[in-house]
Structure formats: C-alpha cells, structure tokens
PDB file of N, CA and C in Angstrom:
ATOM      1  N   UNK A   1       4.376  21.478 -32.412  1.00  0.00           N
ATOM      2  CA  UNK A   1       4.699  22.847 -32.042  1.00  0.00           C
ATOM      3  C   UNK A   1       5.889  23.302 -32.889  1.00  0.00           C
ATOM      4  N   UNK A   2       5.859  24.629 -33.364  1.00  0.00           N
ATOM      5  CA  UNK A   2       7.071  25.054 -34.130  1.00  0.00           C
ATOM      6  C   UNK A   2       7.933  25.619 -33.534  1.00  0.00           C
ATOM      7  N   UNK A   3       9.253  25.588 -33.718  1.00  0.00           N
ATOM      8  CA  UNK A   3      10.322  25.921 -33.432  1.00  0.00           C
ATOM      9  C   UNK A   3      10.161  27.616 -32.479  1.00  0.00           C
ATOM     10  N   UNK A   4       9.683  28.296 -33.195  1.00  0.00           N
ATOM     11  CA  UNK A   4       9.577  29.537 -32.658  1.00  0.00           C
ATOM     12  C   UNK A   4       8.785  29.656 -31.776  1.00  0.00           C
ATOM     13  N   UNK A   5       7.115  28.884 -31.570  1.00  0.00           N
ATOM     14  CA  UNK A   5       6.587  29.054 -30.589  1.00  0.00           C
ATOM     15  C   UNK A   5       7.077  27.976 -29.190  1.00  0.00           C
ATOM     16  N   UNK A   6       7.797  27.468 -29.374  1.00  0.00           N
ATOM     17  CA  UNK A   6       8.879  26.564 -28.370  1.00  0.00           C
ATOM     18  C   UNK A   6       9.838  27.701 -27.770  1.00  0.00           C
ATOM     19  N   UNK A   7      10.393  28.031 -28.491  1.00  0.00           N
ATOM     20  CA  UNK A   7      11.053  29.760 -27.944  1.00  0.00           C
ATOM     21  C   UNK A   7      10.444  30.461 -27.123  1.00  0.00           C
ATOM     22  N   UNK A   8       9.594  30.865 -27.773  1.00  0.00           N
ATOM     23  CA  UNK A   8       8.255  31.627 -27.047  1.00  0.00           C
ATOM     24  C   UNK A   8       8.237  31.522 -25.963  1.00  0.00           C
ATOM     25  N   UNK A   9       7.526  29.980 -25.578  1.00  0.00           N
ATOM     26  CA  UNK A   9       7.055  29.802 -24.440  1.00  0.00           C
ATOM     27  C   UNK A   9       8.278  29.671 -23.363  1.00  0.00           C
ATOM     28  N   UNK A  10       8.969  29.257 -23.860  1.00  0.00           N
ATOM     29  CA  UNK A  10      10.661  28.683 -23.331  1.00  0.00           C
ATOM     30  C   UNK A  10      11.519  30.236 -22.732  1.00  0.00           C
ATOM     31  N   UNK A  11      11.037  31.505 -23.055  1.00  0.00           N
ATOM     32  CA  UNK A  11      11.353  32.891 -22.680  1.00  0.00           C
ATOM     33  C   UNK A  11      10.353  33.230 -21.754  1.00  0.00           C
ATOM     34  N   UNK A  12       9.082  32.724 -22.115  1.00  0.00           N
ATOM     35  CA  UNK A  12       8.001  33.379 -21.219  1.00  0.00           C
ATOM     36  C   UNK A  12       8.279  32.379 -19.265  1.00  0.00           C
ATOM     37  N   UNK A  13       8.698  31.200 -19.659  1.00  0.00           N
ATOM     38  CA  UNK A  13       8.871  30.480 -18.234  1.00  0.00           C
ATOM     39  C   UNK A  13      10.212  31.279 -17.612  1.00  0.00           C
ATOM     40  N   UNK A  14      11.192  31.151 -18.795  1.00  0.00           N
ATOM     41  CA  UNK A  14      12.200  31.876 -18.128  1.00  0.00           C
ATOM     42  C   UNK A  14      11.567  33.218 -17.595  1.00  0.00           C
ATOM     43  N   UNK A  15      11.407  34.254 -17.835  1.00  0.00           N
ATOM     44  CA  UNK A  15      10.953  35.279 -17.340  1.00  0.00           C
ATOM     45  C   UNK A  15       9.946  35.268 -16.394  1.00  0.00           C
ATOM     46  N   UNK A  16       9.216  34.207 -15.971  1.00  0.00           N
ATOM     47  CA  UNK A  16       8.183  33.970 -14.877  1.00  0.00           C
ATOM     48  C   UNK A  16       9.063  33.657 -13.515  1.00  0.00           C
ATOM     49  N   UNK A  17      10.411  32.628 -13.899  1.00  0.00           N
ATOM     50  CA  UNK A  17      10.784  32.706 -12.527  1.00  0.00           C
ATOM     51  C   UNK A  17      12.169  33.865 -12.586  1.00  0.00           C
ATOM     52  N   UNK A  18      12.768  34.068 -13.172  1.00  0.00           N
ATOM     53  CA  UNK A  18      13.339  35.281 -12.612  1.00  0.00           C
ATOM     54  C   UNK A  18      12.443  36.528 -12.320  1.00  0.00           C
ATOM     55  N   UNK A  19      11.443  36.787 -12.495  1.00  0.00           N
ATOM     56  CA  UNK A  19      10.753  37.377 -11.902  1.00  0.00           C
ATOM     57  C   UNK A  19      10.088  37.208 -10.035  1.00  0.00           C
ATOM     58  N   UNK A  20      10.243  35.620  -9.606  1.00  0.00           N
ATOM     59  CA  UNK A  20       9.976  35.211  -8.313  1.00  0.00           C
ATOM     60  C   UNK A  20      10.737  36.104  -7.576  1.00  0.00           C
ATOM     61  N   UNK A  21      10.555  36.035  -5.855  1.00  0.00           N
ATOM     62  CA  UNK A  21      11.092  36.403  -4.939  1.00  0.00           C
ATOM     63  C   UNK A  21      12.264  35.422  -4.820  1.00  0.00           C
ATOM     64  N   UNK A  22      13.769  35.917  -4.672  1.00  0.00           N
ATOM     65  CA  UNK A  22      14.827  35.003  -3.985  1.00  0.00           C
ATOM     66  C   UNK A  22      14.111  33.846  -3.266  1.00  0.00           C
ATOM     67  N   UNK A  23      13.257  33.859  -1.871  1.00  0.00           N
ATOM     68  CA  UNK A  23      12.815  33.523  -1.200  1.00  0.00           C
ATOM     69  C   UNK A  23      12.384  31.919  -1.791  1.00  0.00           C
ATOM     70  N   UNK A  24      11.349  32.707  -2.377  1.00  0.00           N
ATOM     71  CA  UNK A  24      10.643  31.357  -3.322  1.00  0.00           C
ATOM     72  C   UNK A  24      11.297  30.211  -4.085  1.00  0.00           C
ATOM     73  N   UNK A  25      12.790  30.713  -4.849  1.00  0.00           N
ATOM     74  CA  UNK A  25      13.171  30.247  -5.546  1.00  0.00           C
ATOM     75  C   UNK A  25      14.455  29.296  -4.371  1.00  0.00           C
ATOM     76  N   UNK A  26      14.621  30.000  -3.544  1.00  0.00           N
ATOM     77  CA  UNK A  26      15.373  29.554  -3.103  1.00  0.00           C
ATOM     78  C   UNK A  26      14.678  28.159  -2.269  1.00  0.00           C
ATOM     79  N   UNK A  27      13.128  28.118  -1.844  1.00  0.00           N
ATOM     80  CA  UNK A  27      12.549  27.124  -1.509  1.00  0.00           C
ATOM     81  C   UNK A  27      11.881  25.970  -2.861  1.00  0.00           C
ATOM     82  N   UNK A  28      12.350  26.619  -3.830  1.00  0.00           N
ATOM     83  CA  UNK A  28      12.068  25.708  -4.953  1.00  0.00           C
ATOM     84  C   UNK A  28      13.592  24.547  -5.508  1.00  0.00           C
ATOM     85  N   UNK A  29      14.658  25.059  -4.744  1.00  0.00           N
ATOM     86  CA  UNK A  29      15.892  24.727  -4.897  1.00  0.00           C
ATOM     87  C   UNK A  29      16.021  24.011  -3.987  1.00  0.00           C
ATOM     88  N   UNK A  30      15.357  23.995  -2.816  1.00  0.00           N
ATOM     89  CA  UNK A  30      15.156  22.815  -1.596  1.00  0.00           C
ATOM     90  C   UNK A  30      14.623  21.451  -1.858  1.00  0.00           C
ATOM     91  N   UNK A  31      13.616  21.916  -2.503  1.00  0.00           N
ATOM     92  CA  UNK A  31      12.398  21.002  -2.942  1.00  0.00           C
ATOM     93  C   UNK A  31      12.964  19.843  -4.122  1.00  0.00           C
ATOM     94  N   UNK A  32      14.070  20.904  -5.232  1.00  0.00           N
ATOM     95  CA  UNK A  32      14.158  19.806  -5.765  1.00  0.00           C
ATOM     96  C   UNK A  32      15.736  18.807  -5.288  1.00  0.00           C
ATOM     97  N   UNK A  33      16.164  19.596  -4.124  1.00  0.00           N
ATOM     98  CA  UNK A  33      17.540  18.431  -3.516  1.00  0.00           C
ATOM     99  C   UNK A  33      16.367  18.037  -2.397  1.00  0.00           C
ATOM    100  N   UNK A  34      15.710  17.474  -1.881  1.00  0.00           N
ATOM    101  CA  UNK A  34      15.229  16.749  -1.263  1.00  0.00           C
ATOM    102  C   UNK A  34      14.833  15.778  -2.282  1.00  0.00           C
ATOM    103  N   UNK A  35      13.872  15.928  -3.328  1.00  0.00           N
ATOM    104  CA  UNK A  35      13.516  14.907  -4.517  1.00  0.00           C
ATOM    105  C   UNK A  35      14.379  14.402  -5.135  1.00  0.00           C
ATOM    106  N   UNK A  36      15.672  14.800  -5.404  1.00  0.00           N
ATOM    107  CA  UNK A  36      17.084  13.712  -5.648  1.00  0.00           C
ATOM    108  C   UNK A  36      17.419  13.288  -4.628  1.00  0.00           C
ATOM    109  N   UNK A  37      17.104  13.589  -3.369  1.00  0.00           N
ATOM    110  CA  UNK A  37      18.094  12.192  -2.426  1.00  0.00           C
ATOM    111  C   UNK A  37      17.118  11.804  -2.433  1.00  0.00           C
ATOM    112  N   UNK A  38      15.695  11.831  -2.386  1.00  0.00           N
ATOM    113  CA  UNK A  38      14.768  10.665  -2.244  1.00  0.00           C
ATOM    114  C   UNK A  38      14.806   9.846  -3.526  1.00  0.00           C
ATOM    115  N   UNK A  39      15.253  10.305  -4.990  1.00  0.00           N
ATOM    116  CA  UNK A  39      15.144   9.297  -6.057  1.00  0.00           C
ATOM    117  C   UNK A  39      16.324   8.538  -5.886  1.00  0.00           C
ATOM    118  N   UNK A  40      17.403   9.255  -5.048  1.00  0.00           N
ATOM    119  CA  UNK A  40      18.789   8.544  -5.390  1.00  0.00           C
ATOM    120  C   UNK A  40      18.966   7.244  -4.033  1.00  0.00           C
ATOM    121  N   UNK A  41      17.689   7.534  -3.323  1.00  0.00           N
ATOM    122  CA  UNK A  41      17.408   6.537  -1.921  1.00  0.00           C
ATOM    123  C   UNK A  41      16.890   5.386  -2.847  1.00  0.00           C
ATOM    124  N   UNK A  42      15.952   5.112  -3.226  1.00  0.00           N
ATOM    125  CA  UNK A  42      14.973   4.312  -3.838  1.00  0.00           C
ATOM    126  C   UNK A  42      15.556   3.396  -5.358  1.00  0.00           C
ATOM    127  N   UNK A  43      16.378   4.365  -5.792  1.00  0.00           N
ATOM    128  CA  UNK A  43      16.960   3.336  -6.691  1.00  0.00           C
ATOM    129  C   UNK A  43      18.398   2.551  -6.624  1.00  0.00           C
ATOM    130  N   UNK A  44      18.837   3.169  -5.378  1.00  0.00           N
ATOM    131  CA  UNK A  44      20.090   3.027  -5.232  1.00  0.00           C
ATOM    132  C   UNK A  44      21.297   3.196  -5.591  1.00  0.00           C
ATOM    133  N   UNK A  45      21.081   4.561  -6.121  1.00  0.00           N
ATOM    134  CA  UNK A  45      22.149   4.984  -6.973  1.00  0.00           C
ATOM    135  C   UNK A  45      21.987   6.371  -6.207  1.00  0.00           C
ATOM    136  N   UNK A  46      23.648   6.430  -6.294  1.00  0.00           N
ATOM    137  CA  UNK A  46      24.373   7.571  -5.812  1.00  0.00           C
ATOM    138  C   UNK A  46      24.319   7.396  -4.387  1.00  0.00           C
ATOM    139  N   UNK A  47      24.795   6.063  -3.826  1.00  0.00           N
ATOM    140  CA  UNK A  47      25.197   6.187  -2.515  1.00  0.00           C
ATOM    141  C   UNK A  47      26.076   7.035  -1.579  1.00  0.00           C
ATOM    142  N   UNK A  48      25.762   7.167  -0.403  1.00  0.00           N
ATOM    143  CA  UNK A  48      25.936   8.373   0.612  1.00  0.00           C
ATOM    144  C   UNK A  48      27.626   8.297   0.532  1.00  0.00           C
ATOM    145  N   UNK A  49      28.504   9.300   0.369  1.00  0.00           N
ATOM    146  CA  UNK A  49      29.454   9.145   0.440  1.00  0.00           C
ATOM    147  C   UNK A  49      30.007   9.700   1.245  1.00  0.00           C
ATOM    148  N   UNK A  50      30.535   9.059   3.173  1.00  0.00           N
ATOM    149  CA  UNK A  50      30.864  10.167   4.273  1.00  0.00           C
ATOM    150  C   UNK A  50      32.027  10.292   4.257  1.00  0.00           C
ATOM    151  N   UNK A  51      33.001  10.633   3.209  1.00  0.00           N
ATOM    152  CA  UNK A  51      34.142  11.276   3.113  1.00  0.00           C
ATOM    153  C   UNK A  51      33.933  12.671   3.010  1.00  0.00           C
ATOM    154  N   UNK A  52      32.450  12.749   2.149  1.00  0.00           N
ATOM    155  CA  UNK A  52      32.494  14.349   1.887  1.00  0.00           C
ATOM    156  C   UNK A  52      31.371  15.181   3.010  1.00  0.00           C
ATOM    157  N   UNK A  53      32.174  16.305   3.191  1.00  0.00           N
ATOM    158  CA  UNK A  53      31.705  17.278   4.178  1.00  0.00           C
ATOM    159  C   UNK A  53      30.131  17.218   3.811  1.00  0.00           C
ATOM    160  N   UNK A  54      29.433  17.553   5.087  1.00  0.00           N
ATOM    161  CA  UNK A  54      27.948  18.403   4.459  1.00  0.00           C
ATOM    162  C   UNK A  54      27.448  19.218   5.149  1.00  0.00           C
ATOM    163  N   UNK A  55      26.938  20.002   4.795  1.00  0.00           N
ATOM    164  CA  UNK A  55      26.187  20.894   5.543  1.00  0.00           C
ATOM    165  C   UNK A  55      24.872  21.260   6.078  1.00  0.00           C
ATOM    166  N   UNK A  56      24.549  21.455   7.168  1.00  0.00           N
ATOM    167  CA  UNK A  56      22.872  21.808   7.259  1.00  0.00           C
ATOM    168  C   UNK A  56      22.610  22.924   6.894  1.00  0.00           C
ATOM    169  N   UNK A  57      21.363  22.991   5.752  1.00  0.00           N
ATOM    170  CA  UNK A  57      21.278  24.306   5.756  1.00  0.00           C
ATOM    171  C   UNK A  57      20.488  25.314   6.501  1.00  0.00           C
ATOM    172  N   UNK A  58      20.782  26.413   6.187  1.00  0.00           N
ATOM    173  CA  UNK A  58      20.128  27.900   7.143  1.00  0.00           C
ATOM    174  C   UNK A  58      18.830  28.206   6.894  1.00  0.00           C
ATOM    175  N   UNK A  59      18.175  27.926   8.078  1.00  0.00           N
ATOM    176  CA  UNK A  59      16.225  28.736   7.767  1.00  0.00           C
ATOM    177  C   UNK A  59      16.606  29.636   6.832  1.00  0.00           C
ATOM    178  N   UNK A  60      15.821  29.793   6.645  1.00  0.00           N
ATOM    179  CA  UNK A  60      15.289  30.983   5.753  1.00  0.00           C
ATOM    180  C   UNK A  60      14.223  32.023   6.390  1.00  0.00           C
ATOM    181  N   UNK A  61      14.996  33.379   6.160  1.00  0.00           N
ATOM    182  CA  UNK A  61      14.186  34.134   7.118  1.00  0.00           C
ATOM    183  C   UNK A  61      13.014  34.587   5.844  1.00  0.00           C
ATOM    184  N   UNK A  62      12.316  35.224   6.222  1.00  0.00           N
ATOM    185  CA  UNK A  62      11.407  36.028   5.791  1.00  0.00           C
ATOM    186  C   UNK A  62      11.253  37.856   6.601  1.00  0.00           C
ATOM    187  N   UNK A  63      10.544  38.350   5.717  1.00  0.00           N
ATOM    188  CA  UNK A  63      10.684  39.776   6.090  1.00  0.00           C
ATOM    189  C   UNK A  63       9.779  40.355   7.294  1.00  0.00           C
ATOM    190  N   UNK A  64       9.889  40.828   8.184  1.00  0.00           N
ATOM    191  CA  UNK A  64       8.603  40.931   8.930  1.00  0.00           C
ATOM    192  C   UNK A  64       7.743  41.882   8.362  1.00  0.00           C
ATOM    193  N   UNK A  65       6.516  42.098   8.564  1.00  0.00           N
ATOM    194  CA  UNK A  65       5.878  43.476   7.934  1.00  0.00           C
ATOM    195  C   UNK A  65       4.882  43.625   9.042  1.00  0.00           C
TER     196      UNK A  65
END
C-alpha cells in the first residue's frame, strides 16, 4: 500500500468515528477498559493497585423518543 492511500484510508476511519453518536463511542471506550483489565488479569501484569481511588462508572442514559 502507498503512503498516500494509507492516509486515505487513515482520514476516512478517522472521520467514520467522529462522526458516531457520543453514546456509541462512549460504549466503545468501555469495551476497550474492560479488555485491558481482562488482558492485564491473564498475564499478570499491571497488578491492582488499592492505594488508588476508583470509581464506578455512570449508566449511560439514552434519549427517550
């Protein structure tokens, strides 16, 4: 692949998700901190450290219609 059509496509993804709903993206940002504590469970790296605060996070509403 050439340099420019690597661009290309590399603008066209960018512009696919800033185009998403908050909503979506914000459940795509879930998805991938659940898949790092599950990789960081399994290999054992990056153990739990309970000095530091954490938080649960907030449903997520949706709009009614």
């Amino acid at each position: 692949m050439s340099f420019g059509l690597e661009k290309i496509l590399a603008s066209k993804r960018a512009r696919d998700l800033a185009a998403r709903p908050i909503a979506e993206k914000l459940r795509m940002l879930d998805a991938l901190r659940e898949r790092t504590l599950t990789l960081r469970a399994s290999t054992g790296s990056g153990s739990v450290d309970t000095d530091t605060p954490r938080e649960t996070p907030a449903p997520y509403r949706t709009k009614a219609t």
